[in-house]
Protein backbone atom coordinates (compact mmCIF):
# COMPACT_ATOMS: atom_id res chain seq x y z
CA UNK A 1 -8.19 7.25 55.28
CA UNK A 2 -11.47 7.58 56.36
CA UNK A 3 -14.62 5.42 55.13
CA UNK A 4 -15.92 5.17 51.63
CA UNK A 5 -19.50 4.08 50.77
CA UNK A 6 -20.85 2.78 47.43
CA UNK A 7 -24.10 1.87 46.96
CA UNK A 8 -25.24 -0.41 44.02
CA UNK A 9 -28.96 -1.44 43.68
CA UNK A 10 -30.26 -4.12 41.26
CA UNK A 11 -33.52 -5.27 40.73
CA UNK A 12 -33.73 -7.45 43.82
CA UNK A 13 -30.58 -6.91 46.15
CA UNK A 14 -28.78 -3.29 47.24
CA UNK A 15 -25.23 -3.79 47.62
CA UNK A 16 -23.32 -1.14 50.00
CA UNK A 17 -19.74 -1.61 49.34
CA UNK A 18 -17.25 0.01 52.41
CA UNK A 19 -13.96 0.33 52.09
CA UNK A 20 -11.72 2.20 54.74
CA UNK A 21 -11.48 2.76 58.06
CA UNK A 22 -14.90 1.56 59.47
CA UNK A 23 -15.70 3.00 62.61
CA UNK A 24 -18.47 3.98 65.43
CA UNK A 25 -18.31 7.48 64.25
CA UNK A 26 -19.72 6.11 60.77
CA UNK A 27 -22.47 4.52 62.41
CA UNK A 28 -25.31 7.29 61.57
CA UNK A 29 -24.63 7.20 57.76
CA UNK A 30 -24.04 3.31 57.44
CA UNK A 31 -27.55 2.92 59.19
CA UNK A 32 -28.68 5.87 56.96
CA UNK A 33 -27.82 3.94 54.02
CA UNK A 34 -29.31 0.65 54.89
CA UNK A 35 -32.76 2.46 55.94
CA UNK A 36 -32.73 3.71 52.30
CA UNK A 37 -32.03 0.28 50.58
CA UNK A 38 -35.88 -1.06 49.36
CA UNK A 39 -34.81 -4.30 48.79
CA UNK A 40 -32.28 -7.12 50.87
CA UNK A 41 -29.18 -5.96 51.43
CA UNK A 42 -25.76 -6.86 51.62
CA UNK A 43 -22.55 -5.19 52.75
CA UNK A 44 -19.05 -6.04 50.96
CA UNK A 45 -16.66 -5.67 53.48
CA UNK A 46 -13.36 -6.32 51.29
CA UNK A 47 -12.61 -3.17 51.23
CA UNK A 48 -12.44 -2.53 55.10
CA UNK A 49 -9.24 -2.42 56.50
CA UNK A 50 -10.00 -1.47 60.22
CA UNK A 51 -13.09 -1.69 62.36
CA UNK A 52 -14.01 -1.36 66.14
CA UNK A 53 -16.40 -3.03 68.77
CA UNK A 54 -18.94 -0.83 68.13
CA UNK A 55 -19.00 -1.86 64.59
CA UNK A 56 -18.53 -5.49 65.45
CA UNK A 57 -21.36 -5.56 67.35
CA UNK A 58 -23.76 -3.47 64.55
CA UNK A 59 -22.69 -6.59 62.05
CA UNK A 60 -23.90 -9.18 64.40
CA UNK A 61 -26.89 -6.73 64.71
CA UNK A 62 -27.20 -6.73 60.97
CA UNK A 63 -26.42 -10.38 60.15
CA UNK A 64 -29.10 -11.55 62.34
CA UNK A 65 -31.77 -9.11 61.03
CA UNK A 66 -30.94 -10.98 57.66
CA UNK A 67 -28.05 -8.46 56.01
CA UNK A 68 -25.55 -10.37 53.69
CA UNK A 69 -21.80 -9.84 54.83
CA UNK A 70 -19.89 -10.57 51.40
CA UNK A 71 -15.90 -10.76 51.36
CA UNK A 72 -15.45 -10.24 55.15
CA UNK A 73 -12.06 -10.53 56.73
CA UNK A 74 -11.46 -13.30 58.60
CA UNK A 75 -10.25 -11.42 61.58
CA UNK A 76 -13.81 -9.47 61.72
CA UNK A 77 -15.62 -13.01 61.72
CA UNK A 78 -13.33 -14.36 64.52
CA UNK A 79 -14.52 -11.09 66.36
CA UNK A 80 -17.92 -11.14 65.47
CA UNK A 81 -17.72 -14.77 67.23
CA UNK A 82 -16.29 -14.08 70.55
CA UNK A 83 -18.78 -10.85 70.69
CA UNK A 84 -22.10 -12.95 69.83
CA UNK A 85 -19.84 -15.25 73.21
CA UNK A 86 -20.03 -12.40 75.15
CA UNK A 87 -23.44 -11.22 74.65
CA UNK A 88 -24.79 -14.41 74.58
């Protein structure tokens, strides 16, 4: 399985809902996605099931630019910890 995107926009908040296989190759159209949101975002991880480094390191990129992460594994957040570590 590959990665699946939903995108849900209310009045004041687009929601991008992934579920899947998230992966560096996915990159283009996740960023393609959030560039067409006009309002604050957030991105419902429960669906993900696998990600790499590269994507670890475009959530850090996104949580500090002010994107929600809703429903994210706790193994991503213990990753997305030792990254920001690393970079830091």
């Amino acid at each position: 399985m590959t990665i699946k995107f939903e995108k849900e926009t209310r009045r004041l908040k687009t929601m991008i809902c992934l579920s899947g296989r998230l992966q560096a190759k996915h990159l283009e159209e996740l960023k393609t996605q959030l560039e067409g949101a006009r309002s604050r975002v957030a991105l419902d991880l429960n669906g993900v099931t696998l990600v790499d480094v590269e994507i670890i390191r475009f959530l850090n990129a996104c949580e500090k630019n002010g994107v929600q992460l809703l429903n994210c594994w706790p193994y991503i957040r213990e990753w997305m910890s030792r990254e920001k570590g690393r970079e830091g």
